[in-house]
PDB file of N, CA and C in Angstrom:
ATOM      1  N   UNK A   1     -63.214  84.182  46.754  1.00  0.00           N
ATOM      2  CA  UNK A   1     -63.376  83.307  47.893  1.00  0.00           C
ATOM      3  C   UNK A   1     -63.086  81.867  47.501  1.00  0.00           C
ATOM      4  N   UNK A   2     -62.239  81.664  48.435  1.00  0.00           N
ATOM      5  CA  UNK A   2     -62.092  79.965  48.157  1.00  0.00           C
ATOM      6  C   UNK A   2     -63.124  79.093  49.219  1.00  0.00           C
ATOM      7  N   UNK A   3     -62.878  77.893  48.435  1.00  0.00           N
ATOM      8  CA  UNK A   3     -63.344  76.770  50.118  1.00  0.00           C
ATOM      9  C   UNK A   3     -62.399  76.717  50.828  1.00  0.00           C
ATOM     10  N   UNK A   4     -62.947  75.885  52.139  1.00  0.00           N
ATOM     11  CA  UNK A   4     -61.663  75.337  52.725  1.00  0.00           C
ATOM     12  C   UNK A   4     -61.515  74.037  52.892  1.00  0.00           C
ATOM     13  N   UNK A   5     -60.140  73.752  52.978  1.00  0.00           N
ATOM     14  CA  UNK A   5     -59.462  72.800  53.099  1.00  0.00           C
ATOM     15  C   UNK A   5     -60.036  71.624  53.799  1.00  0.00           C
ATOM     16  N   UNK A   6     -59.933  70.586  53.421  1.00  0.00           N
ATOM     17  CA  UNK A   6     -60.182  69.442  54.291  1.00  0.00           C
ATOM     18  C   UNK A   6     -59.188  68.995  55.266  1.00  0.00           C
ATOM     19  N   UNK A   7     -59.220  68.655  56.259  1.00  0.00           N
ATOM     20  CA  UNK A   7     -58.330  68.278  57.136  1.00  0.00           C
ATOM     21  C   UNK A   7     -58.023  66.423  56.802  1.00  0.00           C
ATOM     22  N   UNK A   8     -56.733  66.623  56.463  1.00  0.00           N
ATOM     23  CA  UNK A   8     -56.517  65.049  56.460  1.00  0.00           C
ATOM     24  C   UNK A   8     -56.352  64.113  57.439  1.00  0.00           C
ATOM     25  N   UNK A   9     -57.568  62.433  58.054  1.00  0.00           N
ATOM     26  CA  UNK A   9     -57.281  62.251  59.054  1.00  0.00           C
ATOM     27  C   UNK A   9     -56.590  60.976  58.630  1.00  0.00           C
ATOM     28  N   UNK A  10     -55.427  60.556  59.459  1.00  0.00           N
ATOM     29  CA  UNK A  10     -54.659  59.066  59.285  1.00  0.00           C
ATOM     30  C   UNK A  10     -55.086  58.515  60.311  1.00  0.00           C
ATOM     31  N   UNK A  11     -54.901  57.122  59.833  1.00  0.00           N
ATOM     32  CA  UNK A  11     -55.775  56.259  60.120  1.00  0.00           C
ATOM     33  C   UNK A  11     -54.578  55.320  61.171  1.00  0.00           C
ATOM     34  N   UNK A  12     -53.922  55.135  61.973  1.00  0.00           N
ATOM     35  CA  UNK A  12     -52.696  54.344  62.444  1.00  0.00           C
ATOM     36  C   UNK A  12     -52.999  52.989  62.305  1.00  0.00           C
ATOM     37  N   UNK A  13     -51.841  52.481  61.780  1.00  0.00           N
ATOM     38  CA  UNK A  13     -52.329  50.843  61.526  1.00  0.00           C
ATOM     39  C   UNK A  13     -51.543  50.174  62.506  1.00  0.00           C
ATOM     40  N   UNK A  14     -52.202  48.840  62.829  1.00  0.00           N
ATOM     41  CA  UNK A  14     -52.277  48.578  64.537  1.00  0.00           C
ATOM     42  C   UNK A  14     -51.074  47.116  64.059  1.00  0.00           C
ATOM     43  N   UNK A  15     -50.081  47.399  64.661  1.00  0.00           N
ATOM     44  CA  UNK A  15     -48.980  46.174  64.459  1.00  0.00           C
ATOM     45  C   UNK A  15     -49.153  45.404  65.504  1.00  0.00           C
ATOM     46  N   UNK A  16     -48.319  44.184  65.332  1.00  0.00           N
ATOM     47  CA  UNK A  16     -48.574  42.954  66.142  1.00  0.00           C
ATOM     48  C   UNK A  16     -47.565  43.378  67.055  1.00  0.00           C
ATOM     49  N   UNK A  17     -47.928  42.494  68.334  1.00  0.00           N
ATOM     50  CA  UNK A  17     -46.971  43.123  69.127  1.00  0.00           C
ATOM     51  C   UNK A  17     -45.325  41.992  69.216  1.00  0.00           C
ATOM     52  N   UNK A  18     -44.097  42.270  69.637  1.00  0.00           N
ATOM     53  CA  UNK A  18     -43.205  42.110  69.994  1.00  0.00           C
ATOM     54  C   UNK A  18     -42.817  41.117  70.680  1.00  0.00           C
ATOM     55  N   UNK A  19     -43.328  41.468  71.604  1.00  0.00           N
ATOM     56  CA  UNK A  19     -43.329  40.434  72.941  1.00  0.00           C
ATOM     57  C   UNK A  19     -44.605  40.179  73.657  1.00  0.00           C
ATOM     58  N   UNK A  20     -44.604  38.665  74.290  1.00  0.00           N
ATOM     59  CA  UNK A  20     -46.158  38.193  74.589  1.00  0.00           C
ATOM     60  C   UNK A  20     -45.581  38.135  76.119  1.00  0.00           C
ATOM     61  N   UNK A  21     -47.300  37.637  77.118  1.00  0.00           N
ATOM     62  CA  UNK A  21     -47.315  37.671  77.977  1.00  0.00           C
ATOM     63  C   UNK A  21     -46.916  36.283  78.176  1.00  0.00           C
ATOM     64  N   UNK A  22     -46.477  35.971  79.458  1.00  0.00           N
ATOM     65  CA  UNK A  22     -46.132  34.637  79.590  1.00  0.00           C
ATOM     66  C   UNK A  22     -46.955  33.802  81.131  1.00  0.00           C
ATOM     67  N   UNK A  23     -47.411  32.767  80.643  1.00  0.00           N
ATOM     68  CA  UNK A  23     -48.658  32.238  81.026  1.00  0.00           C
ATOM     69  C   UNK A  23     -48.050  31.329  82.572  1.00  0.00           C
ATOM     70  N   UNK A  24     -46.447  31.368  82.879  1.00  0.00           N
ATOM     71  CA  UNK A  24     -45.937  30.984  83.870  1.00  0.00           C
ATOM     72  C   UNK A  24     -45.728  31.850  84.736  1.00  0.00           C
ATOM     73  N   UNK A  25     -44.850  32.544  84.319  1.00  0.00           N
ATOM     74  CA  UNK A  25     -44.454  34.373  85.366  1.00  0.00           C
ATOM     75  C   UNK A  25     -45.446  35.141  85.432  1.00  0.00           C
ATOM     76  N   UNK A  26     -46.352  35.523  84.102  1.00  0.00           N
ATOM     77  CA  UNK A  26     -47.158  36.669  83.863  1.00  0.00           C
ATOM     78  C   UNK A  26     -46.490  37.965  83.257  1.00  0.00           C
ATOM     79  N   UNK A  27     -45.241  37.856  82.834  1.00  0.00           N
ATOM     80  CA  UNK A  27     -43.964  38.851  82.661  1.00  0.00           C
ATOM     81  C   UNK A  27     -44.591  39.288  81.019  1.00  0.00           C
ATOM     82  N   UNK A  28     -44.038  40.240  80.332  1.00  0.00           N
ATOM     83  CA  UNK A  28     -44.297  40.426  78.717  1.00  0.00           C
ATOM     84  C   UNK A  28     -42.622  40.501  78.574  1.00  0.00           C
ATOM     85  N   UNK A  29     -42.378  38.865  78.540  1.00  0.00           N
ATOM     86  CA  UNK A  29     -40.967  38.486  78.009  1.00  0.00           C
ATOM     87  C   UNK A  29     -40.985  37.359  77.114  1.00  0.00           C
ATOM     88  N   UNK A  30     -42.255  37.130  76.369  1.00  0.00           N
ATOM     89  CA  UNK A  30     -42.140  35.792  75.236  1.00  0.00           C
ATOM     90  C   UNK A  30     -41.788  36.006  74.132  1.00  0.00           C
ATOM     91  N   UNK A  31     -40.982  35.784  73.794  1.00  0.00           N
ATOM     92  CA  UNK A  31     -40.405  36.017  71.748  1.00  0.00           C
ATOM     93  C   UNK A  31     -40.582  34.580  71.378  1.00  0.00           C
ATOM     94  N   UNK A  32     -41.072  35.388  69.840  1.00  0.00           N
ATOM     95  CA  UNK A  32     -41.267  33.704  68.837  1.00  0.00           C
ATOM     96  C   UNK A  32     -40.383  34.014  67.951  1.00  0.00           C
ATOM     97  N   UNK A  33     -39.234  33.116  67.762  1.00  0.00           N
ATOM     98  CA  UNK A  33     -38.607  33.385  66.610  1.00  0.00           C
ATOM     99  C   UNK A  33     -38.854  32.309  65.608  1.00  0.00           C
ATOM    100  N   UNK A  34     -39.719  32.807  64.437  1.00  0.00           N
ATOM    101  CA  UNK A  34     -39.954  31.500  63.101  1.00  0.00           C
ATOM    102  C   UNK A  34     -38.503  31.637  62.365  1.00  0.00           C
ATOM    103  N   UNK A  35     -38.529  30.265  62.001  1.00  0.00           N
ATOM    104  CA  UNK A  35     -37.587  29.711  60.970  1.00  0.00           C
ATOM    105  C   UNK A  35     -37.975  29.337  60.318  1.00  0.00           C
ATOM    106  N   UNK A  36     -38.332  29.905  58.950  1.00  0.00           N
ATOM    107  CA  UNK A  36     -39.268  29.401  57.913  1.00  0.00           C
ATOM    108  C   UNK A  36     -38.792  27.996  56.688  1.00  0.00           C
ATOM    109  N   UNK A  37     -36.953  28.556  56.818  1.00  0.00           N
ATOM    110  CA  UNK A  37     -36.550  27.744  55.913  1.00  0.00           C
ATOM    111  C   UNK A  37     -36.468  26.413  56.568  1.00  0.00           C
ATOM    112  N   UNK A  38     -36.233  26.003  57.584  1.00  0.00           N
ATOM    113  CA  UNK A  38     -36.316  25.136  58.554  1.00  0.00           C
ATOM    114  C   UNK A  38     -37.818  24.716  59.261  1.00  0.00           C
ATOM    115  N   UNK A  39     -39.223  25.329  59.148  1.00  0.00           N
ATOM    116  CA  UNK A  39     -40.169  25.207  59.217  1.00  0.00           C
ATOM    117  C   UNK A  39     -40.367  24.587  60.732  1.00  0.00           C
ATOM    118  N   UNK A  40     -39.717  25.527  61.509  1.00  0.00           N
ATOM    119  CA  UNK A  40     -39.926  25.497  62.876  1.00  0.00           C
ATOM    120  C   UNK A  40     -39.967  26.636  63.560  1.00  0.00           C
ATOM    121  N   UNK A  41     -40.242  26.714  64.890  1.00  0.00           N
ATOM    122  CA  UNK A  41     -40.255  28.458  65.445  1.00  0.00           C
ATOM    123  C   UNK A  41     -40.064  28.004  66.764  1.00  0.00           C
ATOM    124  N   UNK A  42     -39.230  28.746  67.706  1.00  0.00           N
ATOM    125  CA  UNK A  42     -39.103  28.614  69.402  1.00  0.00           C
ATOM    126  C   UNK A  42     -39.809  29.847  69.926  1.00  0.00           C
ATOM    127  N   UNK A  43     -40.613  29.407  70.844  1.00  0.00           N
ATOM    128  CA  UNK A  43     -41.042  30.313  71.881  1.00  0.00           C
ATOM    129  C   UNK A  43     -40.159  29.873  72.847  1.00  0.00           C
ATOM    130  N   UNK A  44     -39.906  31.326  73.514  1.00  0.00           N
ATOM    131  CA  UNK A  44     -39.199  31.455  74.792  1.00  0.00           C
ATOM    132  C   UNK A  44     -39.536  32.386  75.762  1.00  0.00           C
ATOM    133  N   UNK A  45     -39.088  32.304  77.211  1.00  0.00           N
ATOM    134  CA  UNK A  45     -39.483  33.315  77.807  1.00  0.00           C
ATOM    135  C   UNK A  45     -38.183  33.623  78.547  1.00  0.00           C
ATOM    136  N   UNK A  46     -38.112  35.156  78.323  1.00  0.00           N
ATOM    137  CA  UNK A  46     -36.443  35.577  79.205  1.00  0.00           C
ATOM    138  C   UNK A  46     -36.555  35.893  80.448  1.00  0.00           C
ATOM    139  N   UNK A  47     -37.693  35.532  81.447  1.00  0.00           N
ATOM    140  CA  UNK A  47     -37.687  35.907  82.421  1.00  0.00           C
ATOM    141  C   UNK A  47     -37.528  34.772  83.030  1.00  0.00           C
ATOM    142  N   UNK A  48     -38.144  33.576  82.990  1.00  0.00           N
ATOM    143  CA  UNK A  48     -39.004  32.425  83.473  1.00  0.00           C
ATOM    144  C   UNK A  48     -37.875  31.062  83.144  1.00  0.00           C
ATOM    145  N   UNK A  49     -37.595  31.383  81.885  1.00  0.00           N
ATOM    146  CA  UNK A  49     -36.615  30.327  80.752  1.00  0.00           C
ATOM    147  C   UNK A  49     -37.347  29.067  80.183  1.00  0.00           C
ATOM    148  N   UNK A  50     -39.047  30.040  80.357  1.00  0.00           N
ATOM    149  CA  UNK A  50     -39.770  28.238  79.379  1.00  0.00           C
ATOM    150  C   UNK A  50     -39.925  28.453  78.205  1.00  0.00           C
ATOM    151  N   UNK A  51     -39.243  27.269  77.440  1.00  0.00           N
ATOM    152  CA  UNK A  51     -38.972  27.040  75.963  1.00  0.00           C
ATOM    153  C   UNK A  51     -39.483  25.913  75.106  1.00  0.00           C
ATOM    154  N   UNK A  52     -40.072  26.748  74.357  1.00  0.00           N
ATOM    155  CA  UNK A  52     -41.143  25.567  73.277  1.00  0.00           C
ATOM    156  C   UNK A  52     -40.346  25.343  72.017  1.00  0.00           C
ATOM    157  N   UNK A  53     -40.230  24.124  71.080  1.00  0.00           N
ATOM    158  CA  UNK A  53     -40.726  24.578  70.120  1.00  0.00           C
ATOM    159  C   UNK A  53     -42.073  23.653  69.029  1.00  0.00           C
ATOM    160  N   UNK A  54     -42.185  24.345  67.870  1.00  0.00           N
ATOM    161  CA  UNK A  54     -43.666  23.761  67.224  1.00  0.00           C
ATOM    162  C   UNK A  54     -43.070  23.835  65.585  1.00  0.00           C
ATOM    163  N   UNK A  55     -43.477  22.740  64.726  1.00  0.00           N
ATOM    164  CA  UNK A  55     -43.533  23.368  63.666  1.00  0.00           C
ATOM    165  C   UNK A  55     -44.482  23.834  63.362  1.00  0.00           C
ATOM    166  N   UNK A  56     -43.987  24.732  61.877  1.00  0.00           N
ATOM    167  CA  UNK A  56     -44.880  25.597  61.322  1.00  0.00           C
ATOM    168  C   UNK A  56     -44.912  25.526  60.194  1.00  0.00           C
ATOM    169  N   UNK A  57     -46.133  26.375  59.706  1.00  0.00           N
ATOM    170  CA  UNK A  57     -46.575  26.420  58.242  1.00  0.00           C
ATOM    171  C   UNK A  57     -45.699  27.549  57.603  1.00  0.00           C
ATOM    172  N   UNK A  58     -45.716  27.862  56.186  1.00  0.00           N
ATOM    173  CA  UNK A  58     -45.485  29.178  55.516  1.00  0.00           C
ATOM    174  C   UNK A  58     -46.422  29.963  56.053  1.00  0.00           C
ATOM    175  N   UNK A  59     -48.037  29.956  55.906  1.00  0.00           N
ATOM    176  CA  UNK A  59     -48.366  31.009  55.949  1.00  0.00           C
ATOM    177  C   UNK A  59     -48.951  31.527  57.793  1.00  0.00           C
ATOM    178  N   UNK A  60     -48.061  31.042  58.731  1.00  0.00           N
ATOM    179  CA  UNK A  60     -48.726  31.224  60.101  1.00  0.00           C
ATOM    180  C   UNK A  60     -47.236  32.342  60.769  1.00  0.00           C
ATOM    181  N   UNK A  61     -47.974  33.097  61.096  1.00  0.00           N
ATOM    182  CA  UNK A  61     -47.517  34.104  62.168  1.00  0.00           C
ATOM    183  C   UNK A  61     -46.939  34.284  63.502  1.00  0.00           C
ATOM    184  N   UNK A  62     -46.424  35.452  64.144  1.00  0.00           N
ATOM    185  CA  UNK A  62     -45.908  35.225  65.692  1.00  0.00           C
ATOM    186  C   UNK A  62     -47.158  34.565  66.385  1.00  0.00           C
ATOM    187  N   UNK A  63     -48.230  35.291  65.865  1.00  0.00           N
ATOM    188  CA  UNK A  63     -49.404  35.274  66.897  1.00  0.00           C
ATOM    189  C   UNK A  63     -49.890  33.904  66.915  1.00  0.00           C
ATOM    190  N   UNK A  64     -49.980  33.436  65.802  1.00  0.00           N
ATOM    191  CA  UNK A  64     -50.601  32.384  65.749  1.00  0.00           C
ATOM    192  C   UNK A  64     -49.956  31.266  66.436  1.00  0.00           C
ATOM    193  N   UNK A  65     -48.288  31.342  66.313  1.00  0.00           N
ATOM    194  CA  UNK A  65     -47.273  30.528  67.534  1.00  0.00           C
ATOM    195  C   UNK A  65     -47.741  30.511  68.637  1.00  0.00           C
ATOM    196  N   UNK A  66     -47.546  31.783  69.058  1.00  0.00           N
ATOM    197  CA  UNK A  66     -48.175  31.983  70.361  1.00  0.00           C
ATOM    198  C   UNK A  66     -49.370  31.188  70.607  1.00  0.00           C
ATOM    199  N   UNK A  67     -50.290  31.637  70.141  1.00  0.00           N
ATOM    200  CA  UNK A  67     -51.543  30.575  70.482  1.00  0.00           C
ATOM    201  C   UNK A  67     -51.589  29.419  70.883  1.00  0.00           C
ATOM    202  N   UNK A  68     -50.631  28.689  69.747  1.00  0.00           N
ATOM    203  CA  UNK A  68     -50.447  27.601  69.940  1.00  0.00           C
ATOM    204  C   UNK A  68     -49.502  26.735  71.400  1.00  0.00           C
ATOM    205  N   UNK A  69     -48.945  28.110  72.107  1.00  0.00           N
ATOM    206  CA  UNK A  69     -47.839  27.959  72.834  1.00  0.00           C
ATOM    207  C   UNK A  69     -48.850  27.827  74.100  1.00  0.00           C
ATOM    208  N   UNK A  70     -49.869  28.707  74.230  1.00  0.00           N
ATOM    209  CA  UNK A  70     -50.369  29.302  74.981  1.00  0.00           C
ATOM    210  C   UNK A  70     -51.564  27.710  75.326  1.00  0.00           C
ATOM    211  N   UNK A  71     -52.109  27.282  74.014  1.00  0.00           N
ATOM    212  CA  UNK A  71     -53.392  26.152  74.262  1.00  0.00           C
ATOM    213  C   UNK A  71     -52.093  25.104  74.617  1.00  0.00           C
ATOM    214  N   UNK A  72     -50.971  24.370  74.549  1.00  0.00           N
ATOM    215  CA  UNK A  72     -50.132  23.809  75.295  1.00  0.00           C
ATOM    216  C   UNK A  72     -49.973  23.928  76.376  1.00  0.00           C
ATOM    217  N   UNK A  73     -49.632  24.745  76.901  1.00  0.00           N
ATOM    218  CA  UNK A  73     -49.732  25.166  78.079  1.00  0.00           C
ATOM    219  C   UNK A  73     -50.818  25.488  79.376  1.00  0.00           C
ATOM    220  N   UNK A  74     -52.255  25.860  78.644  1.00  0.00           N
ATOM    221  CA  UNK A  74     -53.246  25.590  79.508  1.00  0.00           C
ATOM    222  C   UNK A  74     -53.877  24.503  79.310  1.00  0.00           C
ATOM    223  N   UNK A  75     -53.363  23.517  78.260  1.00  0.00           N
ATOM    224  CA  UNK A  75     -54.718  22.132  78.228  1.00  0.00           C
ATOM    225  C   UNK A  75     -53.352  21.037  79.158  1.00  0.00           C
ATOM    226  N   UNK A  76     -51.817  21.262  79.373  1.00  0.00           N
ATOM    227  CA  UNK A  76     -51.403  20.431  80.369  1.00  0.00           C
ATOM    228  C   UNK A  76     -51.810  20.444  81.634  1.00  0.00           C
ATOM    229  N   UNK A  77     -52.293  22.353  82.070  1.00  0.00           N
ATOM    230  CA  UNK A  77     -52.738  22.300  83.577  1.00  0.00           C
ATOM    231  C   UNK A  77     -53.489  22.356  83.677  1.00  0.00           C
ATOM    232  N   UNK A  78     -54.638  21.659  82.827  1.00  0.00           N
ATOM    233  CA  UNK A  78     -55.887  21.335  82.901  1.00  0.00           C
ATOM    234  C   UNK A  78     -56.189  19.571  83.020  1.00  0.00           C
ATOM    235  N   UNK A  79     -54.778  18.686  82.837  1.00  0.00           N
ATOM    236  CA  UNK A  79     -55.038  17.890  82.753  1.00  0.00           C
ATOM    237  C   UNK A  79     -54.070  17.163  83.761  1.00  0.00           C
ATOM    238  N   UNK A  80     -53.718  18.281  84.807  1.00  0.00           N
ATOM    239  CA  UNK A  80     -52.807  17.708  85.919  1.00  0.00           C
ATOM    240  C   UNK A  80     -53.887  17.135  86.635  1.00  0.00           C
ATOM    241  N   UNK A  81     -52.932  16.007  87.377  1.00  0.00           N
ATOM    242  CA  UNK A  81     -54.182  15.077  88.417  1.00  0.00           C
ATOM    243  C   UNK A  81     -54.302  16.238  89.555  1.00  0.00           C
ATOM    244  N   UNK A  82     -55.920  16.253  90.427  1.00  0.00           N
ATOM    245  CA  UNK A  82     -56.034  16.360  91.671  1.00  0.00           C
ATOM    246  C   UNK A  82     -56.277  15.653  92.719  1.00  0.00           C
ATOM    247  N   UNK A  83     -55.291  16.042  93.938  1.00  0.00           N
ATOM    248  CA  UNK A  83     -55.523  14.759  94.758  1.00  0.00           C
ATOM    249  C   UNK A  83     -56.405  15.570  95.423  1.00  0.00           C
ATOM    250  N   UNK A  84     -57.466  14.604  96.232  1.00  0.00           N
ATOM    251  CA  UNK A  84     -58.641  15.090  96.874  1.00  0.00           C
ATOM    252  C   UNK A  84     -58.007  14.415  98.514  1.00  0.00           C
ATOM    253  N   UNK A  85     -57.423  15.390  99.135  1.00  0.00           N
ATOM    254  CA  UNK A  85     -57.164  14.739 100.411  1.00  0.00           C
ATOM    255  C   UNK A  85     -57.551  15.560 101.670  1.00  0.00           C
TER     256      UNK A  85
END
């Protein structure tokens, strides 16, 4: 008699995603492309056509672009005037 076997479970490792949501349209059409040797990166959106760009560090990511694309973008329309009429 033998034992039995263990069942092997994998574990899926969770990648960043591709494309972001975009905070004008609402579309999932934002790409960040970094340029590291150039130490800049463009966000864009292919639906909408709004285009950032930011520099960057060596060690910062799509995501972290994004973020940064994203707090730009909500601290301007947070700081549009309201007229009270």
């Amino acid at each position: 008699m033998g034992r039995r076997r263990r069942k092997v479970v994998r574990i899926p490792r969770k990648r960043l995603p591709r494309f972001f949501s975009c905070p004008r349209c609402g579309q999932q059409s934002v790409r960040v492309e970094i340029f590291r040797d150039e130490g800049r990166a463009v966000v864009s959106c292919g639906n909408c056509g709004l285009k950032e760009e930011f520099p960057v560090k060596p060690a910062q990511k799509e995501v972290d672009v994004y973020c940064m694309f994203t707090d730009k973008i909500y601290g301007s329309l947070k700081r549009a005037p309201v007229s009270k009429a």
